[in-house]
Protein backbone atom coordinates (compact mmCIF):
# COMPACT_ATOMS: atom_id res chain seq x y z
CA UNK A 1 0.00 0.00 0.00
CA UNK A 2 3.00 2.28 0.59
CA UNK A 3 4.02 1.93 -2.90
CA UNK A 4 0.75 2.75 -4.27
CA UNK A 5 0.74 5.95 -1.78
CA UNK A 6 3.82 6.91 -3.33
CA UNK A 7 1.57 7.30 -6.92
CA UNK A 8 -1.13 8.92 -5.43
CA UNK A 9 -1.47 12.98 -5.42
CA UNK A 10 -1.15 14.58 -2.19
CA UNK A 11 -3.87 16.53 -2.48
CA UNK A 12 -7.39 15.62 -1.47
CA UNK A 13 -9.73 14.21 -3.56
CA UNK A 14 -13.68 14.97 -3.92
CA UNK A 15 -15.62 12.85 -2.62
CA UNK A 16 -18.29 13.20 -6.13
CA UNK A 17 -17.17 14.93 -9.42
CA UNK A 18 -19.62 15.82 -11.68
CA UNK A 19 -20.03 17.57 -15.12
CA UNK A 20 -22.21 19.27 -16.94
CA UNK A 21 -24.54 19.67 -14.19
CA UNK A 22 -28.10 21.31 -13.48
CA UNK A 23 -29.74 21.52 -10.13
CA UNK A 24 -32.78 23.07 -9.39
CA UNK A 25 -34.06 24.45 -5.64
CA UNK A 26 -37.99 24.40 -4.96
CA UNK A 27 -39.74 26.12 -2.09
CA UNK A 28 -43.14 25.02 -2.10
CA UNK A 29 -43.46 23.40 -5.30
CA UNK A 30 -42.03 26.67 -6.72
CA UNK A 31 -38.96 27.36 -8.77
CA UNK A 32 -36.98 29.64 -6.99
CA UNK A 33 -33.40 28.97 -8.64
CA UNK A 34 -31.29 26.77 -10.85
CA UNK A 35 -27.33 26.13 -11.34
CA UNK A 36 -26.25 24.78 -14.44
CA UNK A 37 -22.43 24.55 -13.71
CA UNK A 38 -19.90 23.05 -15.65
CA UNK A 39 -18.36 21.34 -12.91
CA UNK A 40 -18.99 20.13 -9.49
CA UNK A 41 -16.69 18.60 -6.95
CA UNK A 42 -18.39 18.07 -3.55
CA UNK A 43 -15.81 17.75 -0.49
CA UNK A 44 -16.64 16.07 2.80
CA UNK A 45 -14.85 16.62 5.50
CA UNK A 46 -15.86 15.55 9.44
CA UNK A 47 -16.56 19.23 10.43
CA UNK A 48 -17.73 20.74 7.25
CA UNK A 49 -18.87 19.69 3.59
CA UNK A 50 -18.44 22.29 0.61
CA UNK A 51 -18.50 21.84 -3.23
CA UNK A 52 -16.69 23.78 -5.47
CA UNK A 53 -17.64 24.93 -8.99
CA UNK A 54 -15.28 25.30 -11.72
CA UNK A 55 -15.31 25.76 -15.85
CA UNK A 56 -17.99 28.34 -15.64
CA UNK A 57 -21.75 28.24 -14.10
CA UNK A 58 -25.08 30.12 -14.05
CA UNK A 59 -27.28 30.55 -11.14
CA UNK A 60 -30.54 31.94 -12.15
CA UNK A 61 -33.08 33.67 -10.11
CA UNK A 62 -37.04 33.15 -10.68
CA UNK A 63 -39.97 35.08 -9.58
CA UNK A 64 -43.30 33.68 -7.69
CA UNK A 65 -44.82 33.65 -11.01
CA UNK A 66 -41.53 31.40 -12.59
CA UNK A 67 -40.26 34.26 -14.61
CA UNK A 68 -36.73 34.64 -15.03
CA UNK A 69 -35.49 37.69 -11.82
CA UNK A 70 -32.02 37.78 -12.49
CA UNK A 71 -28.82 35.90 -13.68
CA UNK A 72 -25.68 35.74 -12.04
CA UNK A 73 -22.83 33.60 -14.05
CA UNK A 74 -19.30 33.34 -12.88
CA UNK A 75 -16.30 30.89 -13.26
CA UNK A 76 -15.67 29.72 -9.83
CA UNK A 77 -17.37 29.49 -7.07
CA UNK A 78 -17.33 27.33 -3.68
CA UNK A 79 -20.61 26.55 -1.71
CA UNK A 80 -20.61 26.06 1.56
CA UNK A 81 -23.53 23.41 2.53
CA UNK A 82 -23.46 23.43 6.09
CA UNK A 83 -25.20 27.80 6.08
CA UNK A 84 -26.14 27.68 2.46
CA UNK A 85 -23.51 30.28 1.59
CA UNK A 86 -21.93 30.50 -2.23
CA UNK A 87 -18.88 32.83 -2.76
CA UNK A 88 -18.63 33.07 -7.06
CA UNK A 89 -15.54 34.36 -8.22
CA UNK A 90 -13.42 35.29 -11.17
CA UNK A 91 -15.58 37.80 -13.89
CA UNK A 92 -18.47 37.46 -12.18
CA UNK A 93 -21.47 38.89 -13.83
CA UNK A 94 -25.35 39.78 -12.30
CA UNK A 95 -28.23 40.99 -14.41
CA UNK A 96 -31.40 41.58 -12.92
CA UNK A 97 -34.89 41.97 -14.58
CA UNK A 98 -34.00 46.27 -15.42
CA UNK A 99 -31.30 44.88 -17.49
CA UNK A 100 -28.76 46.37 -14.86
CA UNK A 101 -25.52 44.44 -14.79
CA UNK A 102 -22.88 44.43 -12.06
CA UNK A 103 -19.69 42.93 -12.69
CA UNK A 104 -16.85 42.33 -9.99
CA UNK A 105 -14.43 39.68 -9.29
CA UNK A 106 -16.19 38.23 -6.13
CA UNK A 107 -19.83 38.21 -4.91
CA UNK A 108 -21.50 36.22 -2.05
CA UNK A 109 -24.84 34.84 -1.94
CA UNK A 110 -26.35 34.27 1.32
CA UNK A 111 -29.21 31.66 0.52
CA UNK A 112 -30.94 31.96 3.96
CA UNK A 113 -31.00 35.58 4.05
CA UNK A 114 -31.41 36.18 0.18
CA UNK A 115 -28.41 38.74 -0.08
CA UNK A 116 -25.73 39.22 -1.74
CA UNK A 117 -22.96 41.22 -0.93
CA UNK A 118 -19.19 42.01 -1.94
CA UNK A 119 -15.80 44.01 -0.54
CA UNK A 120 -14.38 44.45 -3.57
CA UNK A 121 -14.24 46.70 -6.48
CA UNK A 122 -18.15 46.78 -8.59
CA UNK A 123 -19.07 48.69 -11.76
CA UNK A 124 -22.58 48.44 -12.68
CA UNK A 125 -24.61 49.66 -16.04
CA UNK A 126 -27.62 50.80 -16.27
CA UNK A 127 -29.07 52.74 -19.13
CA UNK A 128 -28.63 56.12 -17.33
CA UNK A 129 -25.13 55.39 -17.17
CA UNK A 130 -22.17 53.57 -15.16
CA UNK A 131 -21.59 53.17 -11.29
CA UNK A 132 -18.39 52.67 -10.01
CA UNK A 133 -17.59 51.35 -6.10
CA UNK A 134 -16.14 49.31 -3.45
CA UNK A 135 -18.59 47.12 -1.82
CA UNK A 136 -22.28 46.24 -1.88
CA UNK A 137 -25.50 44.80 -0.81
CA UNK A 138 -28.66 44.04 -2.66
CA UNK A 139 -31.66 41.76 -2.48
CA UNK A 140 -30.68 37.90 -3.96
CA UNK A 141 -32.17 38.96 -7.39
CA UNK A 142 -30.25 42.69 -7.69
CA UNK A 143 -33.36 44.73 -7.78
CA UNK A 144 -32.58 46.50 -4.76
CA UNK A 145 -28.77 47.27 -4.09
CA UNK A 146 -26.76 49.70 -1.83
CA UNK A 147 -22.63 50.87 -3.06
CA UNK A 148 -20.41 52.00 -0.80
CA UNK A 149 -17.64 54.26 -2.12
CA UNK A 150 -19.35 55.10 -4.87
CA UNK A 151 -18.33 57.13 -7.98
CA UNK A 152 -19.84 57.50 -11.56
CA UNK A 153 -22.08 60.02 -13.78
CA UNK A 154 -25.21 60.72 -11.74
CA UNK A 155 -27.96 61.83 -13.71
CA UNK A 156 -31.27 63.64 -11.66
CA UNK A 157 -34.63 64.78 -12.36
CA UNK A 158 -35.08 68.25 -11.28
């Protein structure tokens, strides 16, 4: 067996791989999102169980009447099972139903709470014109958001 050790990879393996995957989450006989992800390795672990998502995904949001509320796509991301958290990362990309789209390089999505938030660097378009800023919060399906350190052309009704 030592010999065989010797072969192996050091690093740990999942404990499921799968590709080309689609899973959907119901609330009450309701759609309330999908995933179709390219990739999914699940870990488990005594303490804590987490998959992570790789090659490229979409999580899409639905409305109570099953109409699409947003789209958030990504390349990464890791999901953490145990508190229903996702962190996406690397050009991540959220559209809501205005056709406003916020791009960054890391967003959180707290499933329990239906928020998602980030530290880093946003820009989001809008048809008025271009946001810039360093952190936010908004609703799960971007309709309602708040920037910190924010910067951009503000246009105003009088």
């Amino acid at each position: 067996m030592d010999e065989v050790m010797e072969y192996s990879p050091n690093e740990e393996l999942p404990a499921r791989s799968t590709s080309e995957v689609l899973f959907t989450y119901t609330d009450s006989a309701r759609v309330k999102n999908t995933l179709l992800a390219k990739k999914v390795d699940q870990y488990v672990y005594e303490d804590s169980t987490f998959s992570k998502i790789s090659g490229g995904f979409t999580l899409t949001f639905f409305d109570s009447k099953g109409n699409v509320d947003g789209k958030l796509t990504a390349q990464n991301a890791l999901i953490f099972n145990n508190n229903s958290k996702m962190v996406a990362r690397d050009s991540v990309v959220f559209v809501n139903d205005a056709r406003e789209t916020l791009k960054t390089e890391e967003l959180i999505w707290l499933q329990d709470s239906a928020i998602v938030y980030t530290d880093k660097f946003v820009t989001i378009e809008r048809s008025t014109g271009v946001i810039y800023g360093k952190g936010l919060v908004a609703n799960e399906n971007f309709t309602n958001y708040e920037i910190q350190q924010t910067a951009g052309e503000f246009y105003l009704d009088d």
